[in-house]
N, C-alpha and C. Protein backbone atom coordinates (compact mmCIF):
# COMPACT_ATOMS: atom_id res chain seq x y z
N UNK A 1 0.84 -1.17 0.00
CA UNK A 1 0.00 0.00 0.00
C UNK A 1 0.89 1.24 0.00
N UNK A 2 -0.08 2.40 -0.41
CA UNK A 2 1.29 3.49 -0.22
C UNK A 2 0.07 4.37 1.19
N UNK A 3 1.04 4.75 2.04
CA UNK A 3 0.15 5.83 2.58
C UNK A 3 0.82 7.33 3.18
N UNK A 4 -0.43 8.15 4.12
CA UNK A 4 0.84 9.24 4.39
C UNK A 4 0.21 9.73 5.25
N UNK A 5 0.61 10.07 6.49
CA UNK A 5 0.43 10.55 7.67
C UNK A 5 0.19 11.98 8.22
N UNK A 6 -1.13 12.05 8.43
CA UNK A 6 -1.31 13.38 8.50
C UNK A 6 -2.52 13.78 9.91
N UNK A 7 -1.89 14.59 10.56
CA UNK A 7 -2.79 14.89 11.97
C UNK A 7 -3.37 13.59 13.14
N UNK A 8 -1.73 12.75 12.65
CA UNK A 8 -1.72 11.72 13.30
C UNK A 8 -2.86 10.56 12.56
N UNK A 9 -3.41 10.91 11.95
CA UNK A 9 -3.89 9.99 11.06
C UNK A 9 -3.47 9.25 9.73
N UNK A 10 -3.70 8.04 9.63
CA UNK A 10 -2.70 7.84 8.43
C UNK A 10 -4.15 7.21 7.40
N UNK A 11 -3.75 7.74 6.25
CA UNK A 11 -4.53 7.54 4.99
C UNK A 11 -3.68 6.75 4.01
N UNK A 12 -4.83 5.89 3.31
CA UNK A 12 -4.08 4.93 2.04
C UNK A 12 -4.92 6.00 0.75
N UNK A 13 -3.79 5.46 -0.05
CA UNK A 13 -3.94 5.99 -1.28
C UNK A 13 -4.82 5.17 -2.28
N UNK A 14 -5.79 6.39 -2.38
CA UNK A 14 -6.70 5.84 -3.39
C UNK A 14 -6.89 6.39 -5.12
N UNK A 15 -7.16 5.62 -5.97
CA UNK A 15 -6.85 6.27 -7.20
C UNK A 15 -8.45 6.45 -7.56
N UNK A 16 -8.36 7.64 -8.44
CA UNK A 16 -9.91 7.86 -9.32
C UNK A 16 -9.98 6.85 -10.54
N UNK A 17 -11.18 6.38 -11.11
CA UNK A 17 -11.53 5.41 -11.58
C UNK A 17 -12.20 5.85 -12.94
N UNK A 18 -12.13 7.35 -13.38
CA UNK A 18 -12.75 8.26 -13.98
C UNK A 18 -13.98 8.03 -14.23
N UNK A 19 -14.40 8.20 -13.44
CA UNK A 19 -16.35 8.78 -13.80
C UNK A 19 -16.83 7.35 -12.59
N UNK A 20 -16.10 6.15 -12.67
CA UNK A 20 -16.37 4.70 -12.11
C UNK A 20 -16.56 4.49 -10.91
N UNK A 21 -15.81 5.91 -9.30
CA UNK A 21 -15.63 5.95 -8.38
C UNK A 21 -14.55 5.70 -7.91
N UNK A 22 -13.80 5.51 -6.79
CA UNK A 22 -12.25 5.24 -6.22
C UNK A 22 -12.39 3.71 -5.88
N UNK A 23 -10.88 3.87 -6.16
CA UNK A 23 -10.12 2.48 -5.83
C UNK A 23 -8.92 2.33 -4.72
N UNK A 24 -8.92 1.52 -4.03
CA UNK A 24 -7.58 1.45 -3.38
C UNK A 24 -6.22 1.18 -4.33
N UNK A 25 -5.41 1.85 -3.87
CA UNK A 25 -4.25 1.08 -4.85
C UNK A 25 -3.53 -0.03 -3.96
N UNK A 26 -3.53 -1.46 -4.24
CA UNK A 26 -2.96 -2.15 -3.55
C UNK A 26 -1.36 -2.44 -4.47
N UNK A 27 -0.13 -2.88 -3.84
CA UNK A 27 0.56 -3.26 -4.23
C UNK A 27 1.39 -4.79 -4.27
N UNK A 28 2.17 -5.08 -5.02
CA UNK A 28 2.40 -6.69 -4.70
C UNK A 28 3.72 -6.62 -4.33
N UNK A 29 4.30 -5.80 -4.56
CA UNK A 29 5.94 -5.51 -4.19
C UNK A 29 5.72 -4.15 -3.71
N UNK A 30 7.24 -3.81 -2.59
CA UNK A 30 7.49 -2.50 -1.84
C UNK A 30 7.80 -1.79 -3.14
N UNK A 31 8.78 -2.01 -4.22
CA UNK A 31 9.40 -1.30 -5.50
C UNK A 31 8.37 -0.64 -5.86
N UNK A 32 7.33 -1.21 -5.94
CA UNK A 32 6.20 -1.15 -7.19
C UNK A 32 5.70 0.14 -6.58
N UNK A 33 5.14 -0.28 -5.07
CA UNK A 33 4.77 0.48 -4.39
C UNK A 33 5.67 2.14 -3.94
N UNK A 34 6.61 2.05 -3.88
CA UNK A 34 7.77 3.29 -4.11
C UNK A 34 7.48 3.97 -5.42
N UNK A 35 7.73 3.29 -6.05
CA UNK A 35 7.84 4.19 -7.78
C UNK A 35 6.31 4.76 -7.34
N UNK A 36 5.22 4.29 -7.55
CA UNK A 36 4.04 4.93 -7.65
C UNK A 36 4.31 6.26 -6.29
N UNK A 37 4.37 5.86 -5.16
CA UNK A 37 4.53 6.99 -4.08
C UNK A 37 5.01 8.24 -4.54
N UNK A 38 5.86 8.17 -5.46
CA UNK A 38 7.44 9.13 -5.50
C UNK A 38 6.10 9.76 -6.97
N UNK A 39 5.66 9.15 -7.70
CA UNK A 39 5.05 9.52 -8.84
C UNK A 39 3.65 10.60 -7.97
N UNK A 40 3.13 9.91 -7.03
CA UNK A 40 1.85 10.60 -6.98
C UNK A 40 1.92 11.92 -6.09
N UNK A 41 2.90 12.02 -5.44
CA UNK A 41 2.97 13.03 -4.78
C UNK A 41 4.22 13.91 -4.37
N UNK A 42 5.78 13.47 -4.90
CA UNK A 42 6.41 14.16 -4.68
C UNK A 42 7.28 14.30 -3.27
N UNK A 43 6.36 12.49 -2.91
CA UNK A 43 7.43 12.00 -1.38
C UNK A 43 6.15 12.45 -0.29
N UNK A 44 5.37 13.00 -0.61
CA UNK A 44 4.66 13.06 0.43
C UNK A 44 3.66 11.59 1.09
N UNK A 45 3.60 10.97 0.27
CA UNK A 45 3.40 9.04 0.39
C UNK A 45 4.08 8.79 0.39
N UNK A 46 4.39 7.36 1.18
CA UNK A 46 5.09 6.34 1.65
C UNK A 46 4.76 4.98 1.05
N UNK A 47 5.48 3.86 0.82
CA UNK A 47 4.89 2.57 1.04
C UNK A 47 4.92 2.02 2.23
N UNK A 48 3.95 1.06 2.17
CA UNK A 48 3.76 0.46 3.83
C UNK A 48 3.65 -0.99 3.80
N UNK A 49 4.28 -1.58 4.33
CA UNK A 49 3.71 -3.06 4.32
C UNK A 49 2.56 -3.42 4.90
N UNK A 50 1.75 -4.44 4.28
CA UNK A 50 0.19 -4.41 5.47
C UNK A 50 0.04 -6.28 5.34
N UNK A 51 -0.28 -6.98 5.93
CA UNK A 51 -0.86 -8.49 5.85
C UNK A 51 -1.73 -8.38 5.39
N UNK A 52 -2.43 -9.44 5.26
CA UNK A 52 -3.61 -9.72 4.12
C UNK A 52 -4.95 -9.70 5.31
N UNK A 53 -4.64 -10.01 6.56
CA UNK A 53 -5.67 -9.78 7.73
C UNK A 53 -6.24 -8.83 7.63
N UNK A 54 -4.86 -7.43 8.05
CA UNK A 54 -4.96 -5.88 7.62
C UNK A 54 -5.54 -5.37 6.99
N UNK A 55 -5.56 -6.11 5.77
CA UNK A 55 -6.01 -5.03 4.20
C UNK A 55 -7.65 -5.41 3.66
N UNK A 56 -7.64 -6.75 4.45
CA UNK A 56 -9.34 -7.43 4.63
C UNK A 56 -10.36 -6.48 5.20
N UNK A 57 -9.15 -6.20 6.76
CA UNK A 57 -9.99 -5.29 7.66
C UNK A 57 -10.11 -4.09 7.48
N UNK A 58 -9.49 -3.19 6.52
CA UNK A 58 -9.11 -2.27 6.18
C UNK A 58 -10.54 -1.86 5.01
N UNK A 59 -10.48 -2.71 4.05
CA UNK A 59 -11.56 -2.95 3.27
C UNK A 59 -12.92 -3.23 3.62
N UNK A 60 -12.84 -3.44 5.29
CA UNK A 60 -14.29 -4.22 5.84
C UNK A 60 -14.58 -3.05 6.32
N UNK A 61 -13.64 -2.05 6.44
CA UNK A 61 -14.08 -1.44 7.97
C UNK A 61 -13.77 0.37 7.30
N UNK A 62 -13.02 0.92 7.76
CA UNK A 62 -12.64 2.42 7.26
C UNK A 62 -13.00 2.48 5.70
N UNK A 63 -12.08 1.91 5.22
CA UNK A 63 -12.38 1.74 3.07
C UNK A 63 -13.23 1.15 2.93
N UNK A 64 -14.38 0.38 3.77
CA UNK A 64 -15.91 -0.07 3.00
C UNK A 64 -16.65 0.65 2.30
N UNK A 65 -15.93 2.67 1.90
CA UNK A 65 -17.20 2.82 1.51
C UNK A 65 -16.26 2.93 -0.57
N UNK A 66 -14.85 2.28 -0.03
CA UNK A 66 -14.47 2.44 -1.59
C UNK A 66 -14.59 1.02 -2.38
N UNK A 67 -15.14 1.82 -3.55
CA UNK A 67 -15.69 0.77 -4.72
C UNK A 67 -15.05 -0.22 -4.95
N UNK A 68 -13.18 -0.06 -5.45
CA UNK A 68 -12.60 -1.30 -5.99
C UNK A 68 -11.54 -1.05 -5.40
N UNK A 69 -10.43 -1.88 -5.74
CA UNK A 69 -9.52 -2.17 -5.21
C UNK A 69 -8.47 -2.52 -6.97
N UNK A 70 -7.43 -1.30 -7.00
CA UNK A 70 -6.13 -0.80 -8.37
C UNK A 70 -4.92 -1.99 -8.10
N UNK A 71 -5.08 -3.14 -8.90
CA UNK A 71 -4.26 -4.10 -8.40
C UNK A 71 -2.72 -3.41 -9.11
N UNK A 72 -1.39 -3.45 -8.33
CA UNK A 72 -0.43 -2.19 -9.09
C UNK A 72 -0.62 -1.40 -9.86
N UNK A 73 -1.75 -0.69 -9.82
CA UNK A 73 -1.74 0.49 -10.91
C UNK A 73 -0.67 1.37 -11.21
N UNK A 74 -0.15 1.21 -12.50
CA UNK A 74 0.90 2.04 -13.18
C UNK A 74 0.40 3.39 -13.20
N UNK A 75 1.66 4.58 -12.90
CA UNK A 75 1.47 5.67 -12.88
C UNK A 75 0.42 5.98 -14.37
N UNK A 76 1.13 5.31 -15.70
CA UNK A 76 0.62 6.08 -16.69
C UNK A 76 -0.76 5.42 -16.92
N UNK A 77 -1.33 4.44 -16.06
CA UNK A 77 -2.63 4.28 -16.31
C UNK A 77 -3.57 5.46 -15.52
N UNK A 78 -3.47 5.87 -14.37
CA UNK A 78 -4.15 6.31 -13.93
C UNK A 78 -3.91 7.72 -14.28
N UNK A 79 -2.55 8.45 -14.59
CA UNK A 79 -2.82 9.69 -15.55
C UNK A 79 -3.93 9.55 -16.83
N UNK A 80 -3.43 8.46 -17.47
CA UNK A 80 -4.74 8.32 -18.22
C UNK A 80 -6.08 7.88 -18.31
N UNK A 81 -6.40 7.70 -17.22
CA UNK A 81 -7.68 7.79 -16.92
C UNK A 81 -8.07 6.35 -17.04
N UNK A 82 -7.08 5.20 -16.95
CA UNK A 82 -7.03 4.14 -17.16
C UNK A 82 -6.88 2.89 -16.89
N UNK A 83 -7.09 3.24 -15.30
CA UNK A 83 -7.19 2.48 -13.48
C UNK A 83 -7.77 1.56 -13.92
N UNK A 84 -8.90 1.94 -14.47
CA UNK A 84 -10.05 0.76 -14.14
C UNK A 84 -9.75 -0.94 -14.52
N UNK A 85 -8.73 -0.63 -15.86
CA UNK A 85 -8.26 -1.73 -16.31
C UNK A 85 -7.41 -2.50 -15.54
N UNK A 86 -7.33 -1.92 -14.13
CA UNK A 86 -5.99 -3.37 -13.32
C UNK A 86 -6.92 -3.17 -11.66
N UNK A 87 -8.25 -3.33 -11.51
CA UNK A 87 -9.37 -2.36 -10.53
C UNK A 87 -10.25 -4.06 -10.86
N UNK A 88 -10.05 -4.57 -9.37
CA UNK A 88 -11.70 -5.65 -8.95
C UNK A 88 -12.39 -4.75 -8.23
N UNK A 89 -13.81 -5.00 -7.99
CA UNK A 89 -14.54 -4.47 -7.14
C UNK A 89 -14.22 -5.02 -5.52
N UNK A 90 -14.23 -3.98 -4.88
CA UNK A 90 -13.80 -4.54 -3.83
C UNK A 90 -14.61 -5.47 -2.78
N UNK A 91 -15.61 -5.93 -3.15
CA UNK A 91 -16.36 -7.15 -2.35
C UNK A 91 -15.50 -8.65 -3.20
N UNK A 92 -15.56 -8.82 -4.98
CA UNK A 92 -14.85 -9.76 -5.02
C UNK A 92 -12.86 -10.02 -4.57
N UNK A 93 -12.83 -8.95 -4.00
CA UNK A 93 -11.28 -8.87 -3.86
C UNK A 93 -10.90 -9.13 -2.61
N UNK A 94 -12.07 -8.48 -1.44
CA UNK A 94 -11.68 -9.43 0.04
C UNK A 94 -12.26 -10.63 -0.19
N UNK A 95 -13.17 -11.19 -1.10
CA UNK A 95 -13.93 -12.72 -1.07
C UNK A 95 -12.31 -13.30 -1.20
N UNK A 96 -11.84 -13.31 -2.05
CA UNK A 96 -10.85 -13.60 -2.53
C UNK A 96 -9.66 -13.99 -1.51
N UNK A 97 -9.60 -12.52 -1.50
CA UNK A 97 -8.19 -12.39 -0.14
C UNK A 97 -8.17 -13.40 0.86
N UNK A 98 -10.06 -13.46 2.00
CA UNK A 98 -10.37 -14.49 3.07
C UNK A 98 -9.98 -15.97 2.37
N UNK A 99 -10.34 -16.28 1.04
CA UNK A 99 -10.45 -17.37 0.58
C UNK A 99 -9.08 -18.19 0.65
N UNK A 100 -7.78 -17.11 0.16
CA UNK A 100 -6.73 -17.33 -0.24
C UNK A 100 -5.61 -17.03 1.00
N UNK A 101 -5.76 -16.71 2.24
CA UNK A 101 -4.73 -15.87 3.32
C UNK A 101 -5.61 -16.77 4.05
N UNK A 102 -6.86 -17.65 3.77
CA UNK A 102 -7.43 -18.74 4.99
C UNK A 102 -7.97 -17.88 6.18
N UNK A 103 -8.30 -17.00 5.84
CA UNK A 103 -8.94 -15.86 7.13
C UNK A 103 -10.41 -16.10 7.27
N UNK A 104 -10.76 -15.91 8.77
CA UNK A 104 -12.09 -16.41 9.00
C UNK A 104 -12.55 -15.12 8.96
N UNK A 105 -14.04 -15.08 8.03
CA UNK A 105 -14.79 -13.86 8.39
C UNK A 105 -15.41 -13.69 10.31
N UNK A 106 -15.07 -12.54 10.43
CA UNK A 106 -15.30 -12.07 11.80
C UNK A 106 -16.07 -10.74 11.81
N UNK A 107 -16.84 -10.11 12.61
CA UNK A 107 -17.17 -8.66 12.72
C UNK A 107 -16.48 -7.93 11.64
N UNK A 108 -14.98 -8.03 11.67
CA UNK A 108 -14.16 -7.52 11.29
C UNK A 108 -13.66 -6.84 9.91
N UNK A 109 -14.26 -8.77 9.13
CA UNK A 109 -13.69 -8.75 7.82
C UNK A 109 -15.29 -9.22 7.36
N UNK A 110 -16.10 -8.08 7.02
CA UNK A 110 -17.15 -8.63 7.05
C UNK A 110 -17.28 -7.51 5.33
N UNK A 111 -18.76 -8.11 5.06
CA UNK A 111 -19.41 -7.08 3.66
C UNK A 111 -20.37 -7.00 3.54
């Protein structure tokens, strides 16, 4: 994930989906996740490492109200308006995640 800390709160980075609604940007590598940081803001994002528990609960809970989930979205997709093409919706993407990280739905990781 990339995120960035502000008033003691820390926020993940979400990409526009043009016209489609926001996405999380998740990442599969820290690299991947750097280059995009350094692209979207000029160092003011970070990458972060998160578990797959994390990013369930993360998606269940604070980000439930975002649409999909930007599987490495490349800088020049989302300048071009062109997220959507690497973007699951984010109910099939925690189905997924619980399915695959063996996580039990709880309060937690719920939809």
């Amino acid at each position: 994930m990339v995120v960035r800390s502000e008033a003691g709160r820390t926020e993940a980075q979400t990409v526009d989906l043009d016209g489609w609604g926001k996405a999380l940007a998740v990442f599969g590598f820290e690299e991947e996740a750097g280059m995009f940081s350094l692209w979207a803001s000029e160092g003011e994002w970070r990458p972060k490492k998160t578990t797959a528990k994390a990013l369930a609960g993360m998606l269940s809970g604070p980000y439930a109200g975002v649409e999909f989930v930007a599987l490495d979205p490349l800088p020049e997709l989302v300048s071009r308006g062109m997220a959507g093409l690497v973007s699951l919706r984010r109910e099939h993407f925690v189905n997924r995640l619980v399915e695959r990280a063996g996580l039990e739905r709880t309060g937690q990781i719920a939809l």
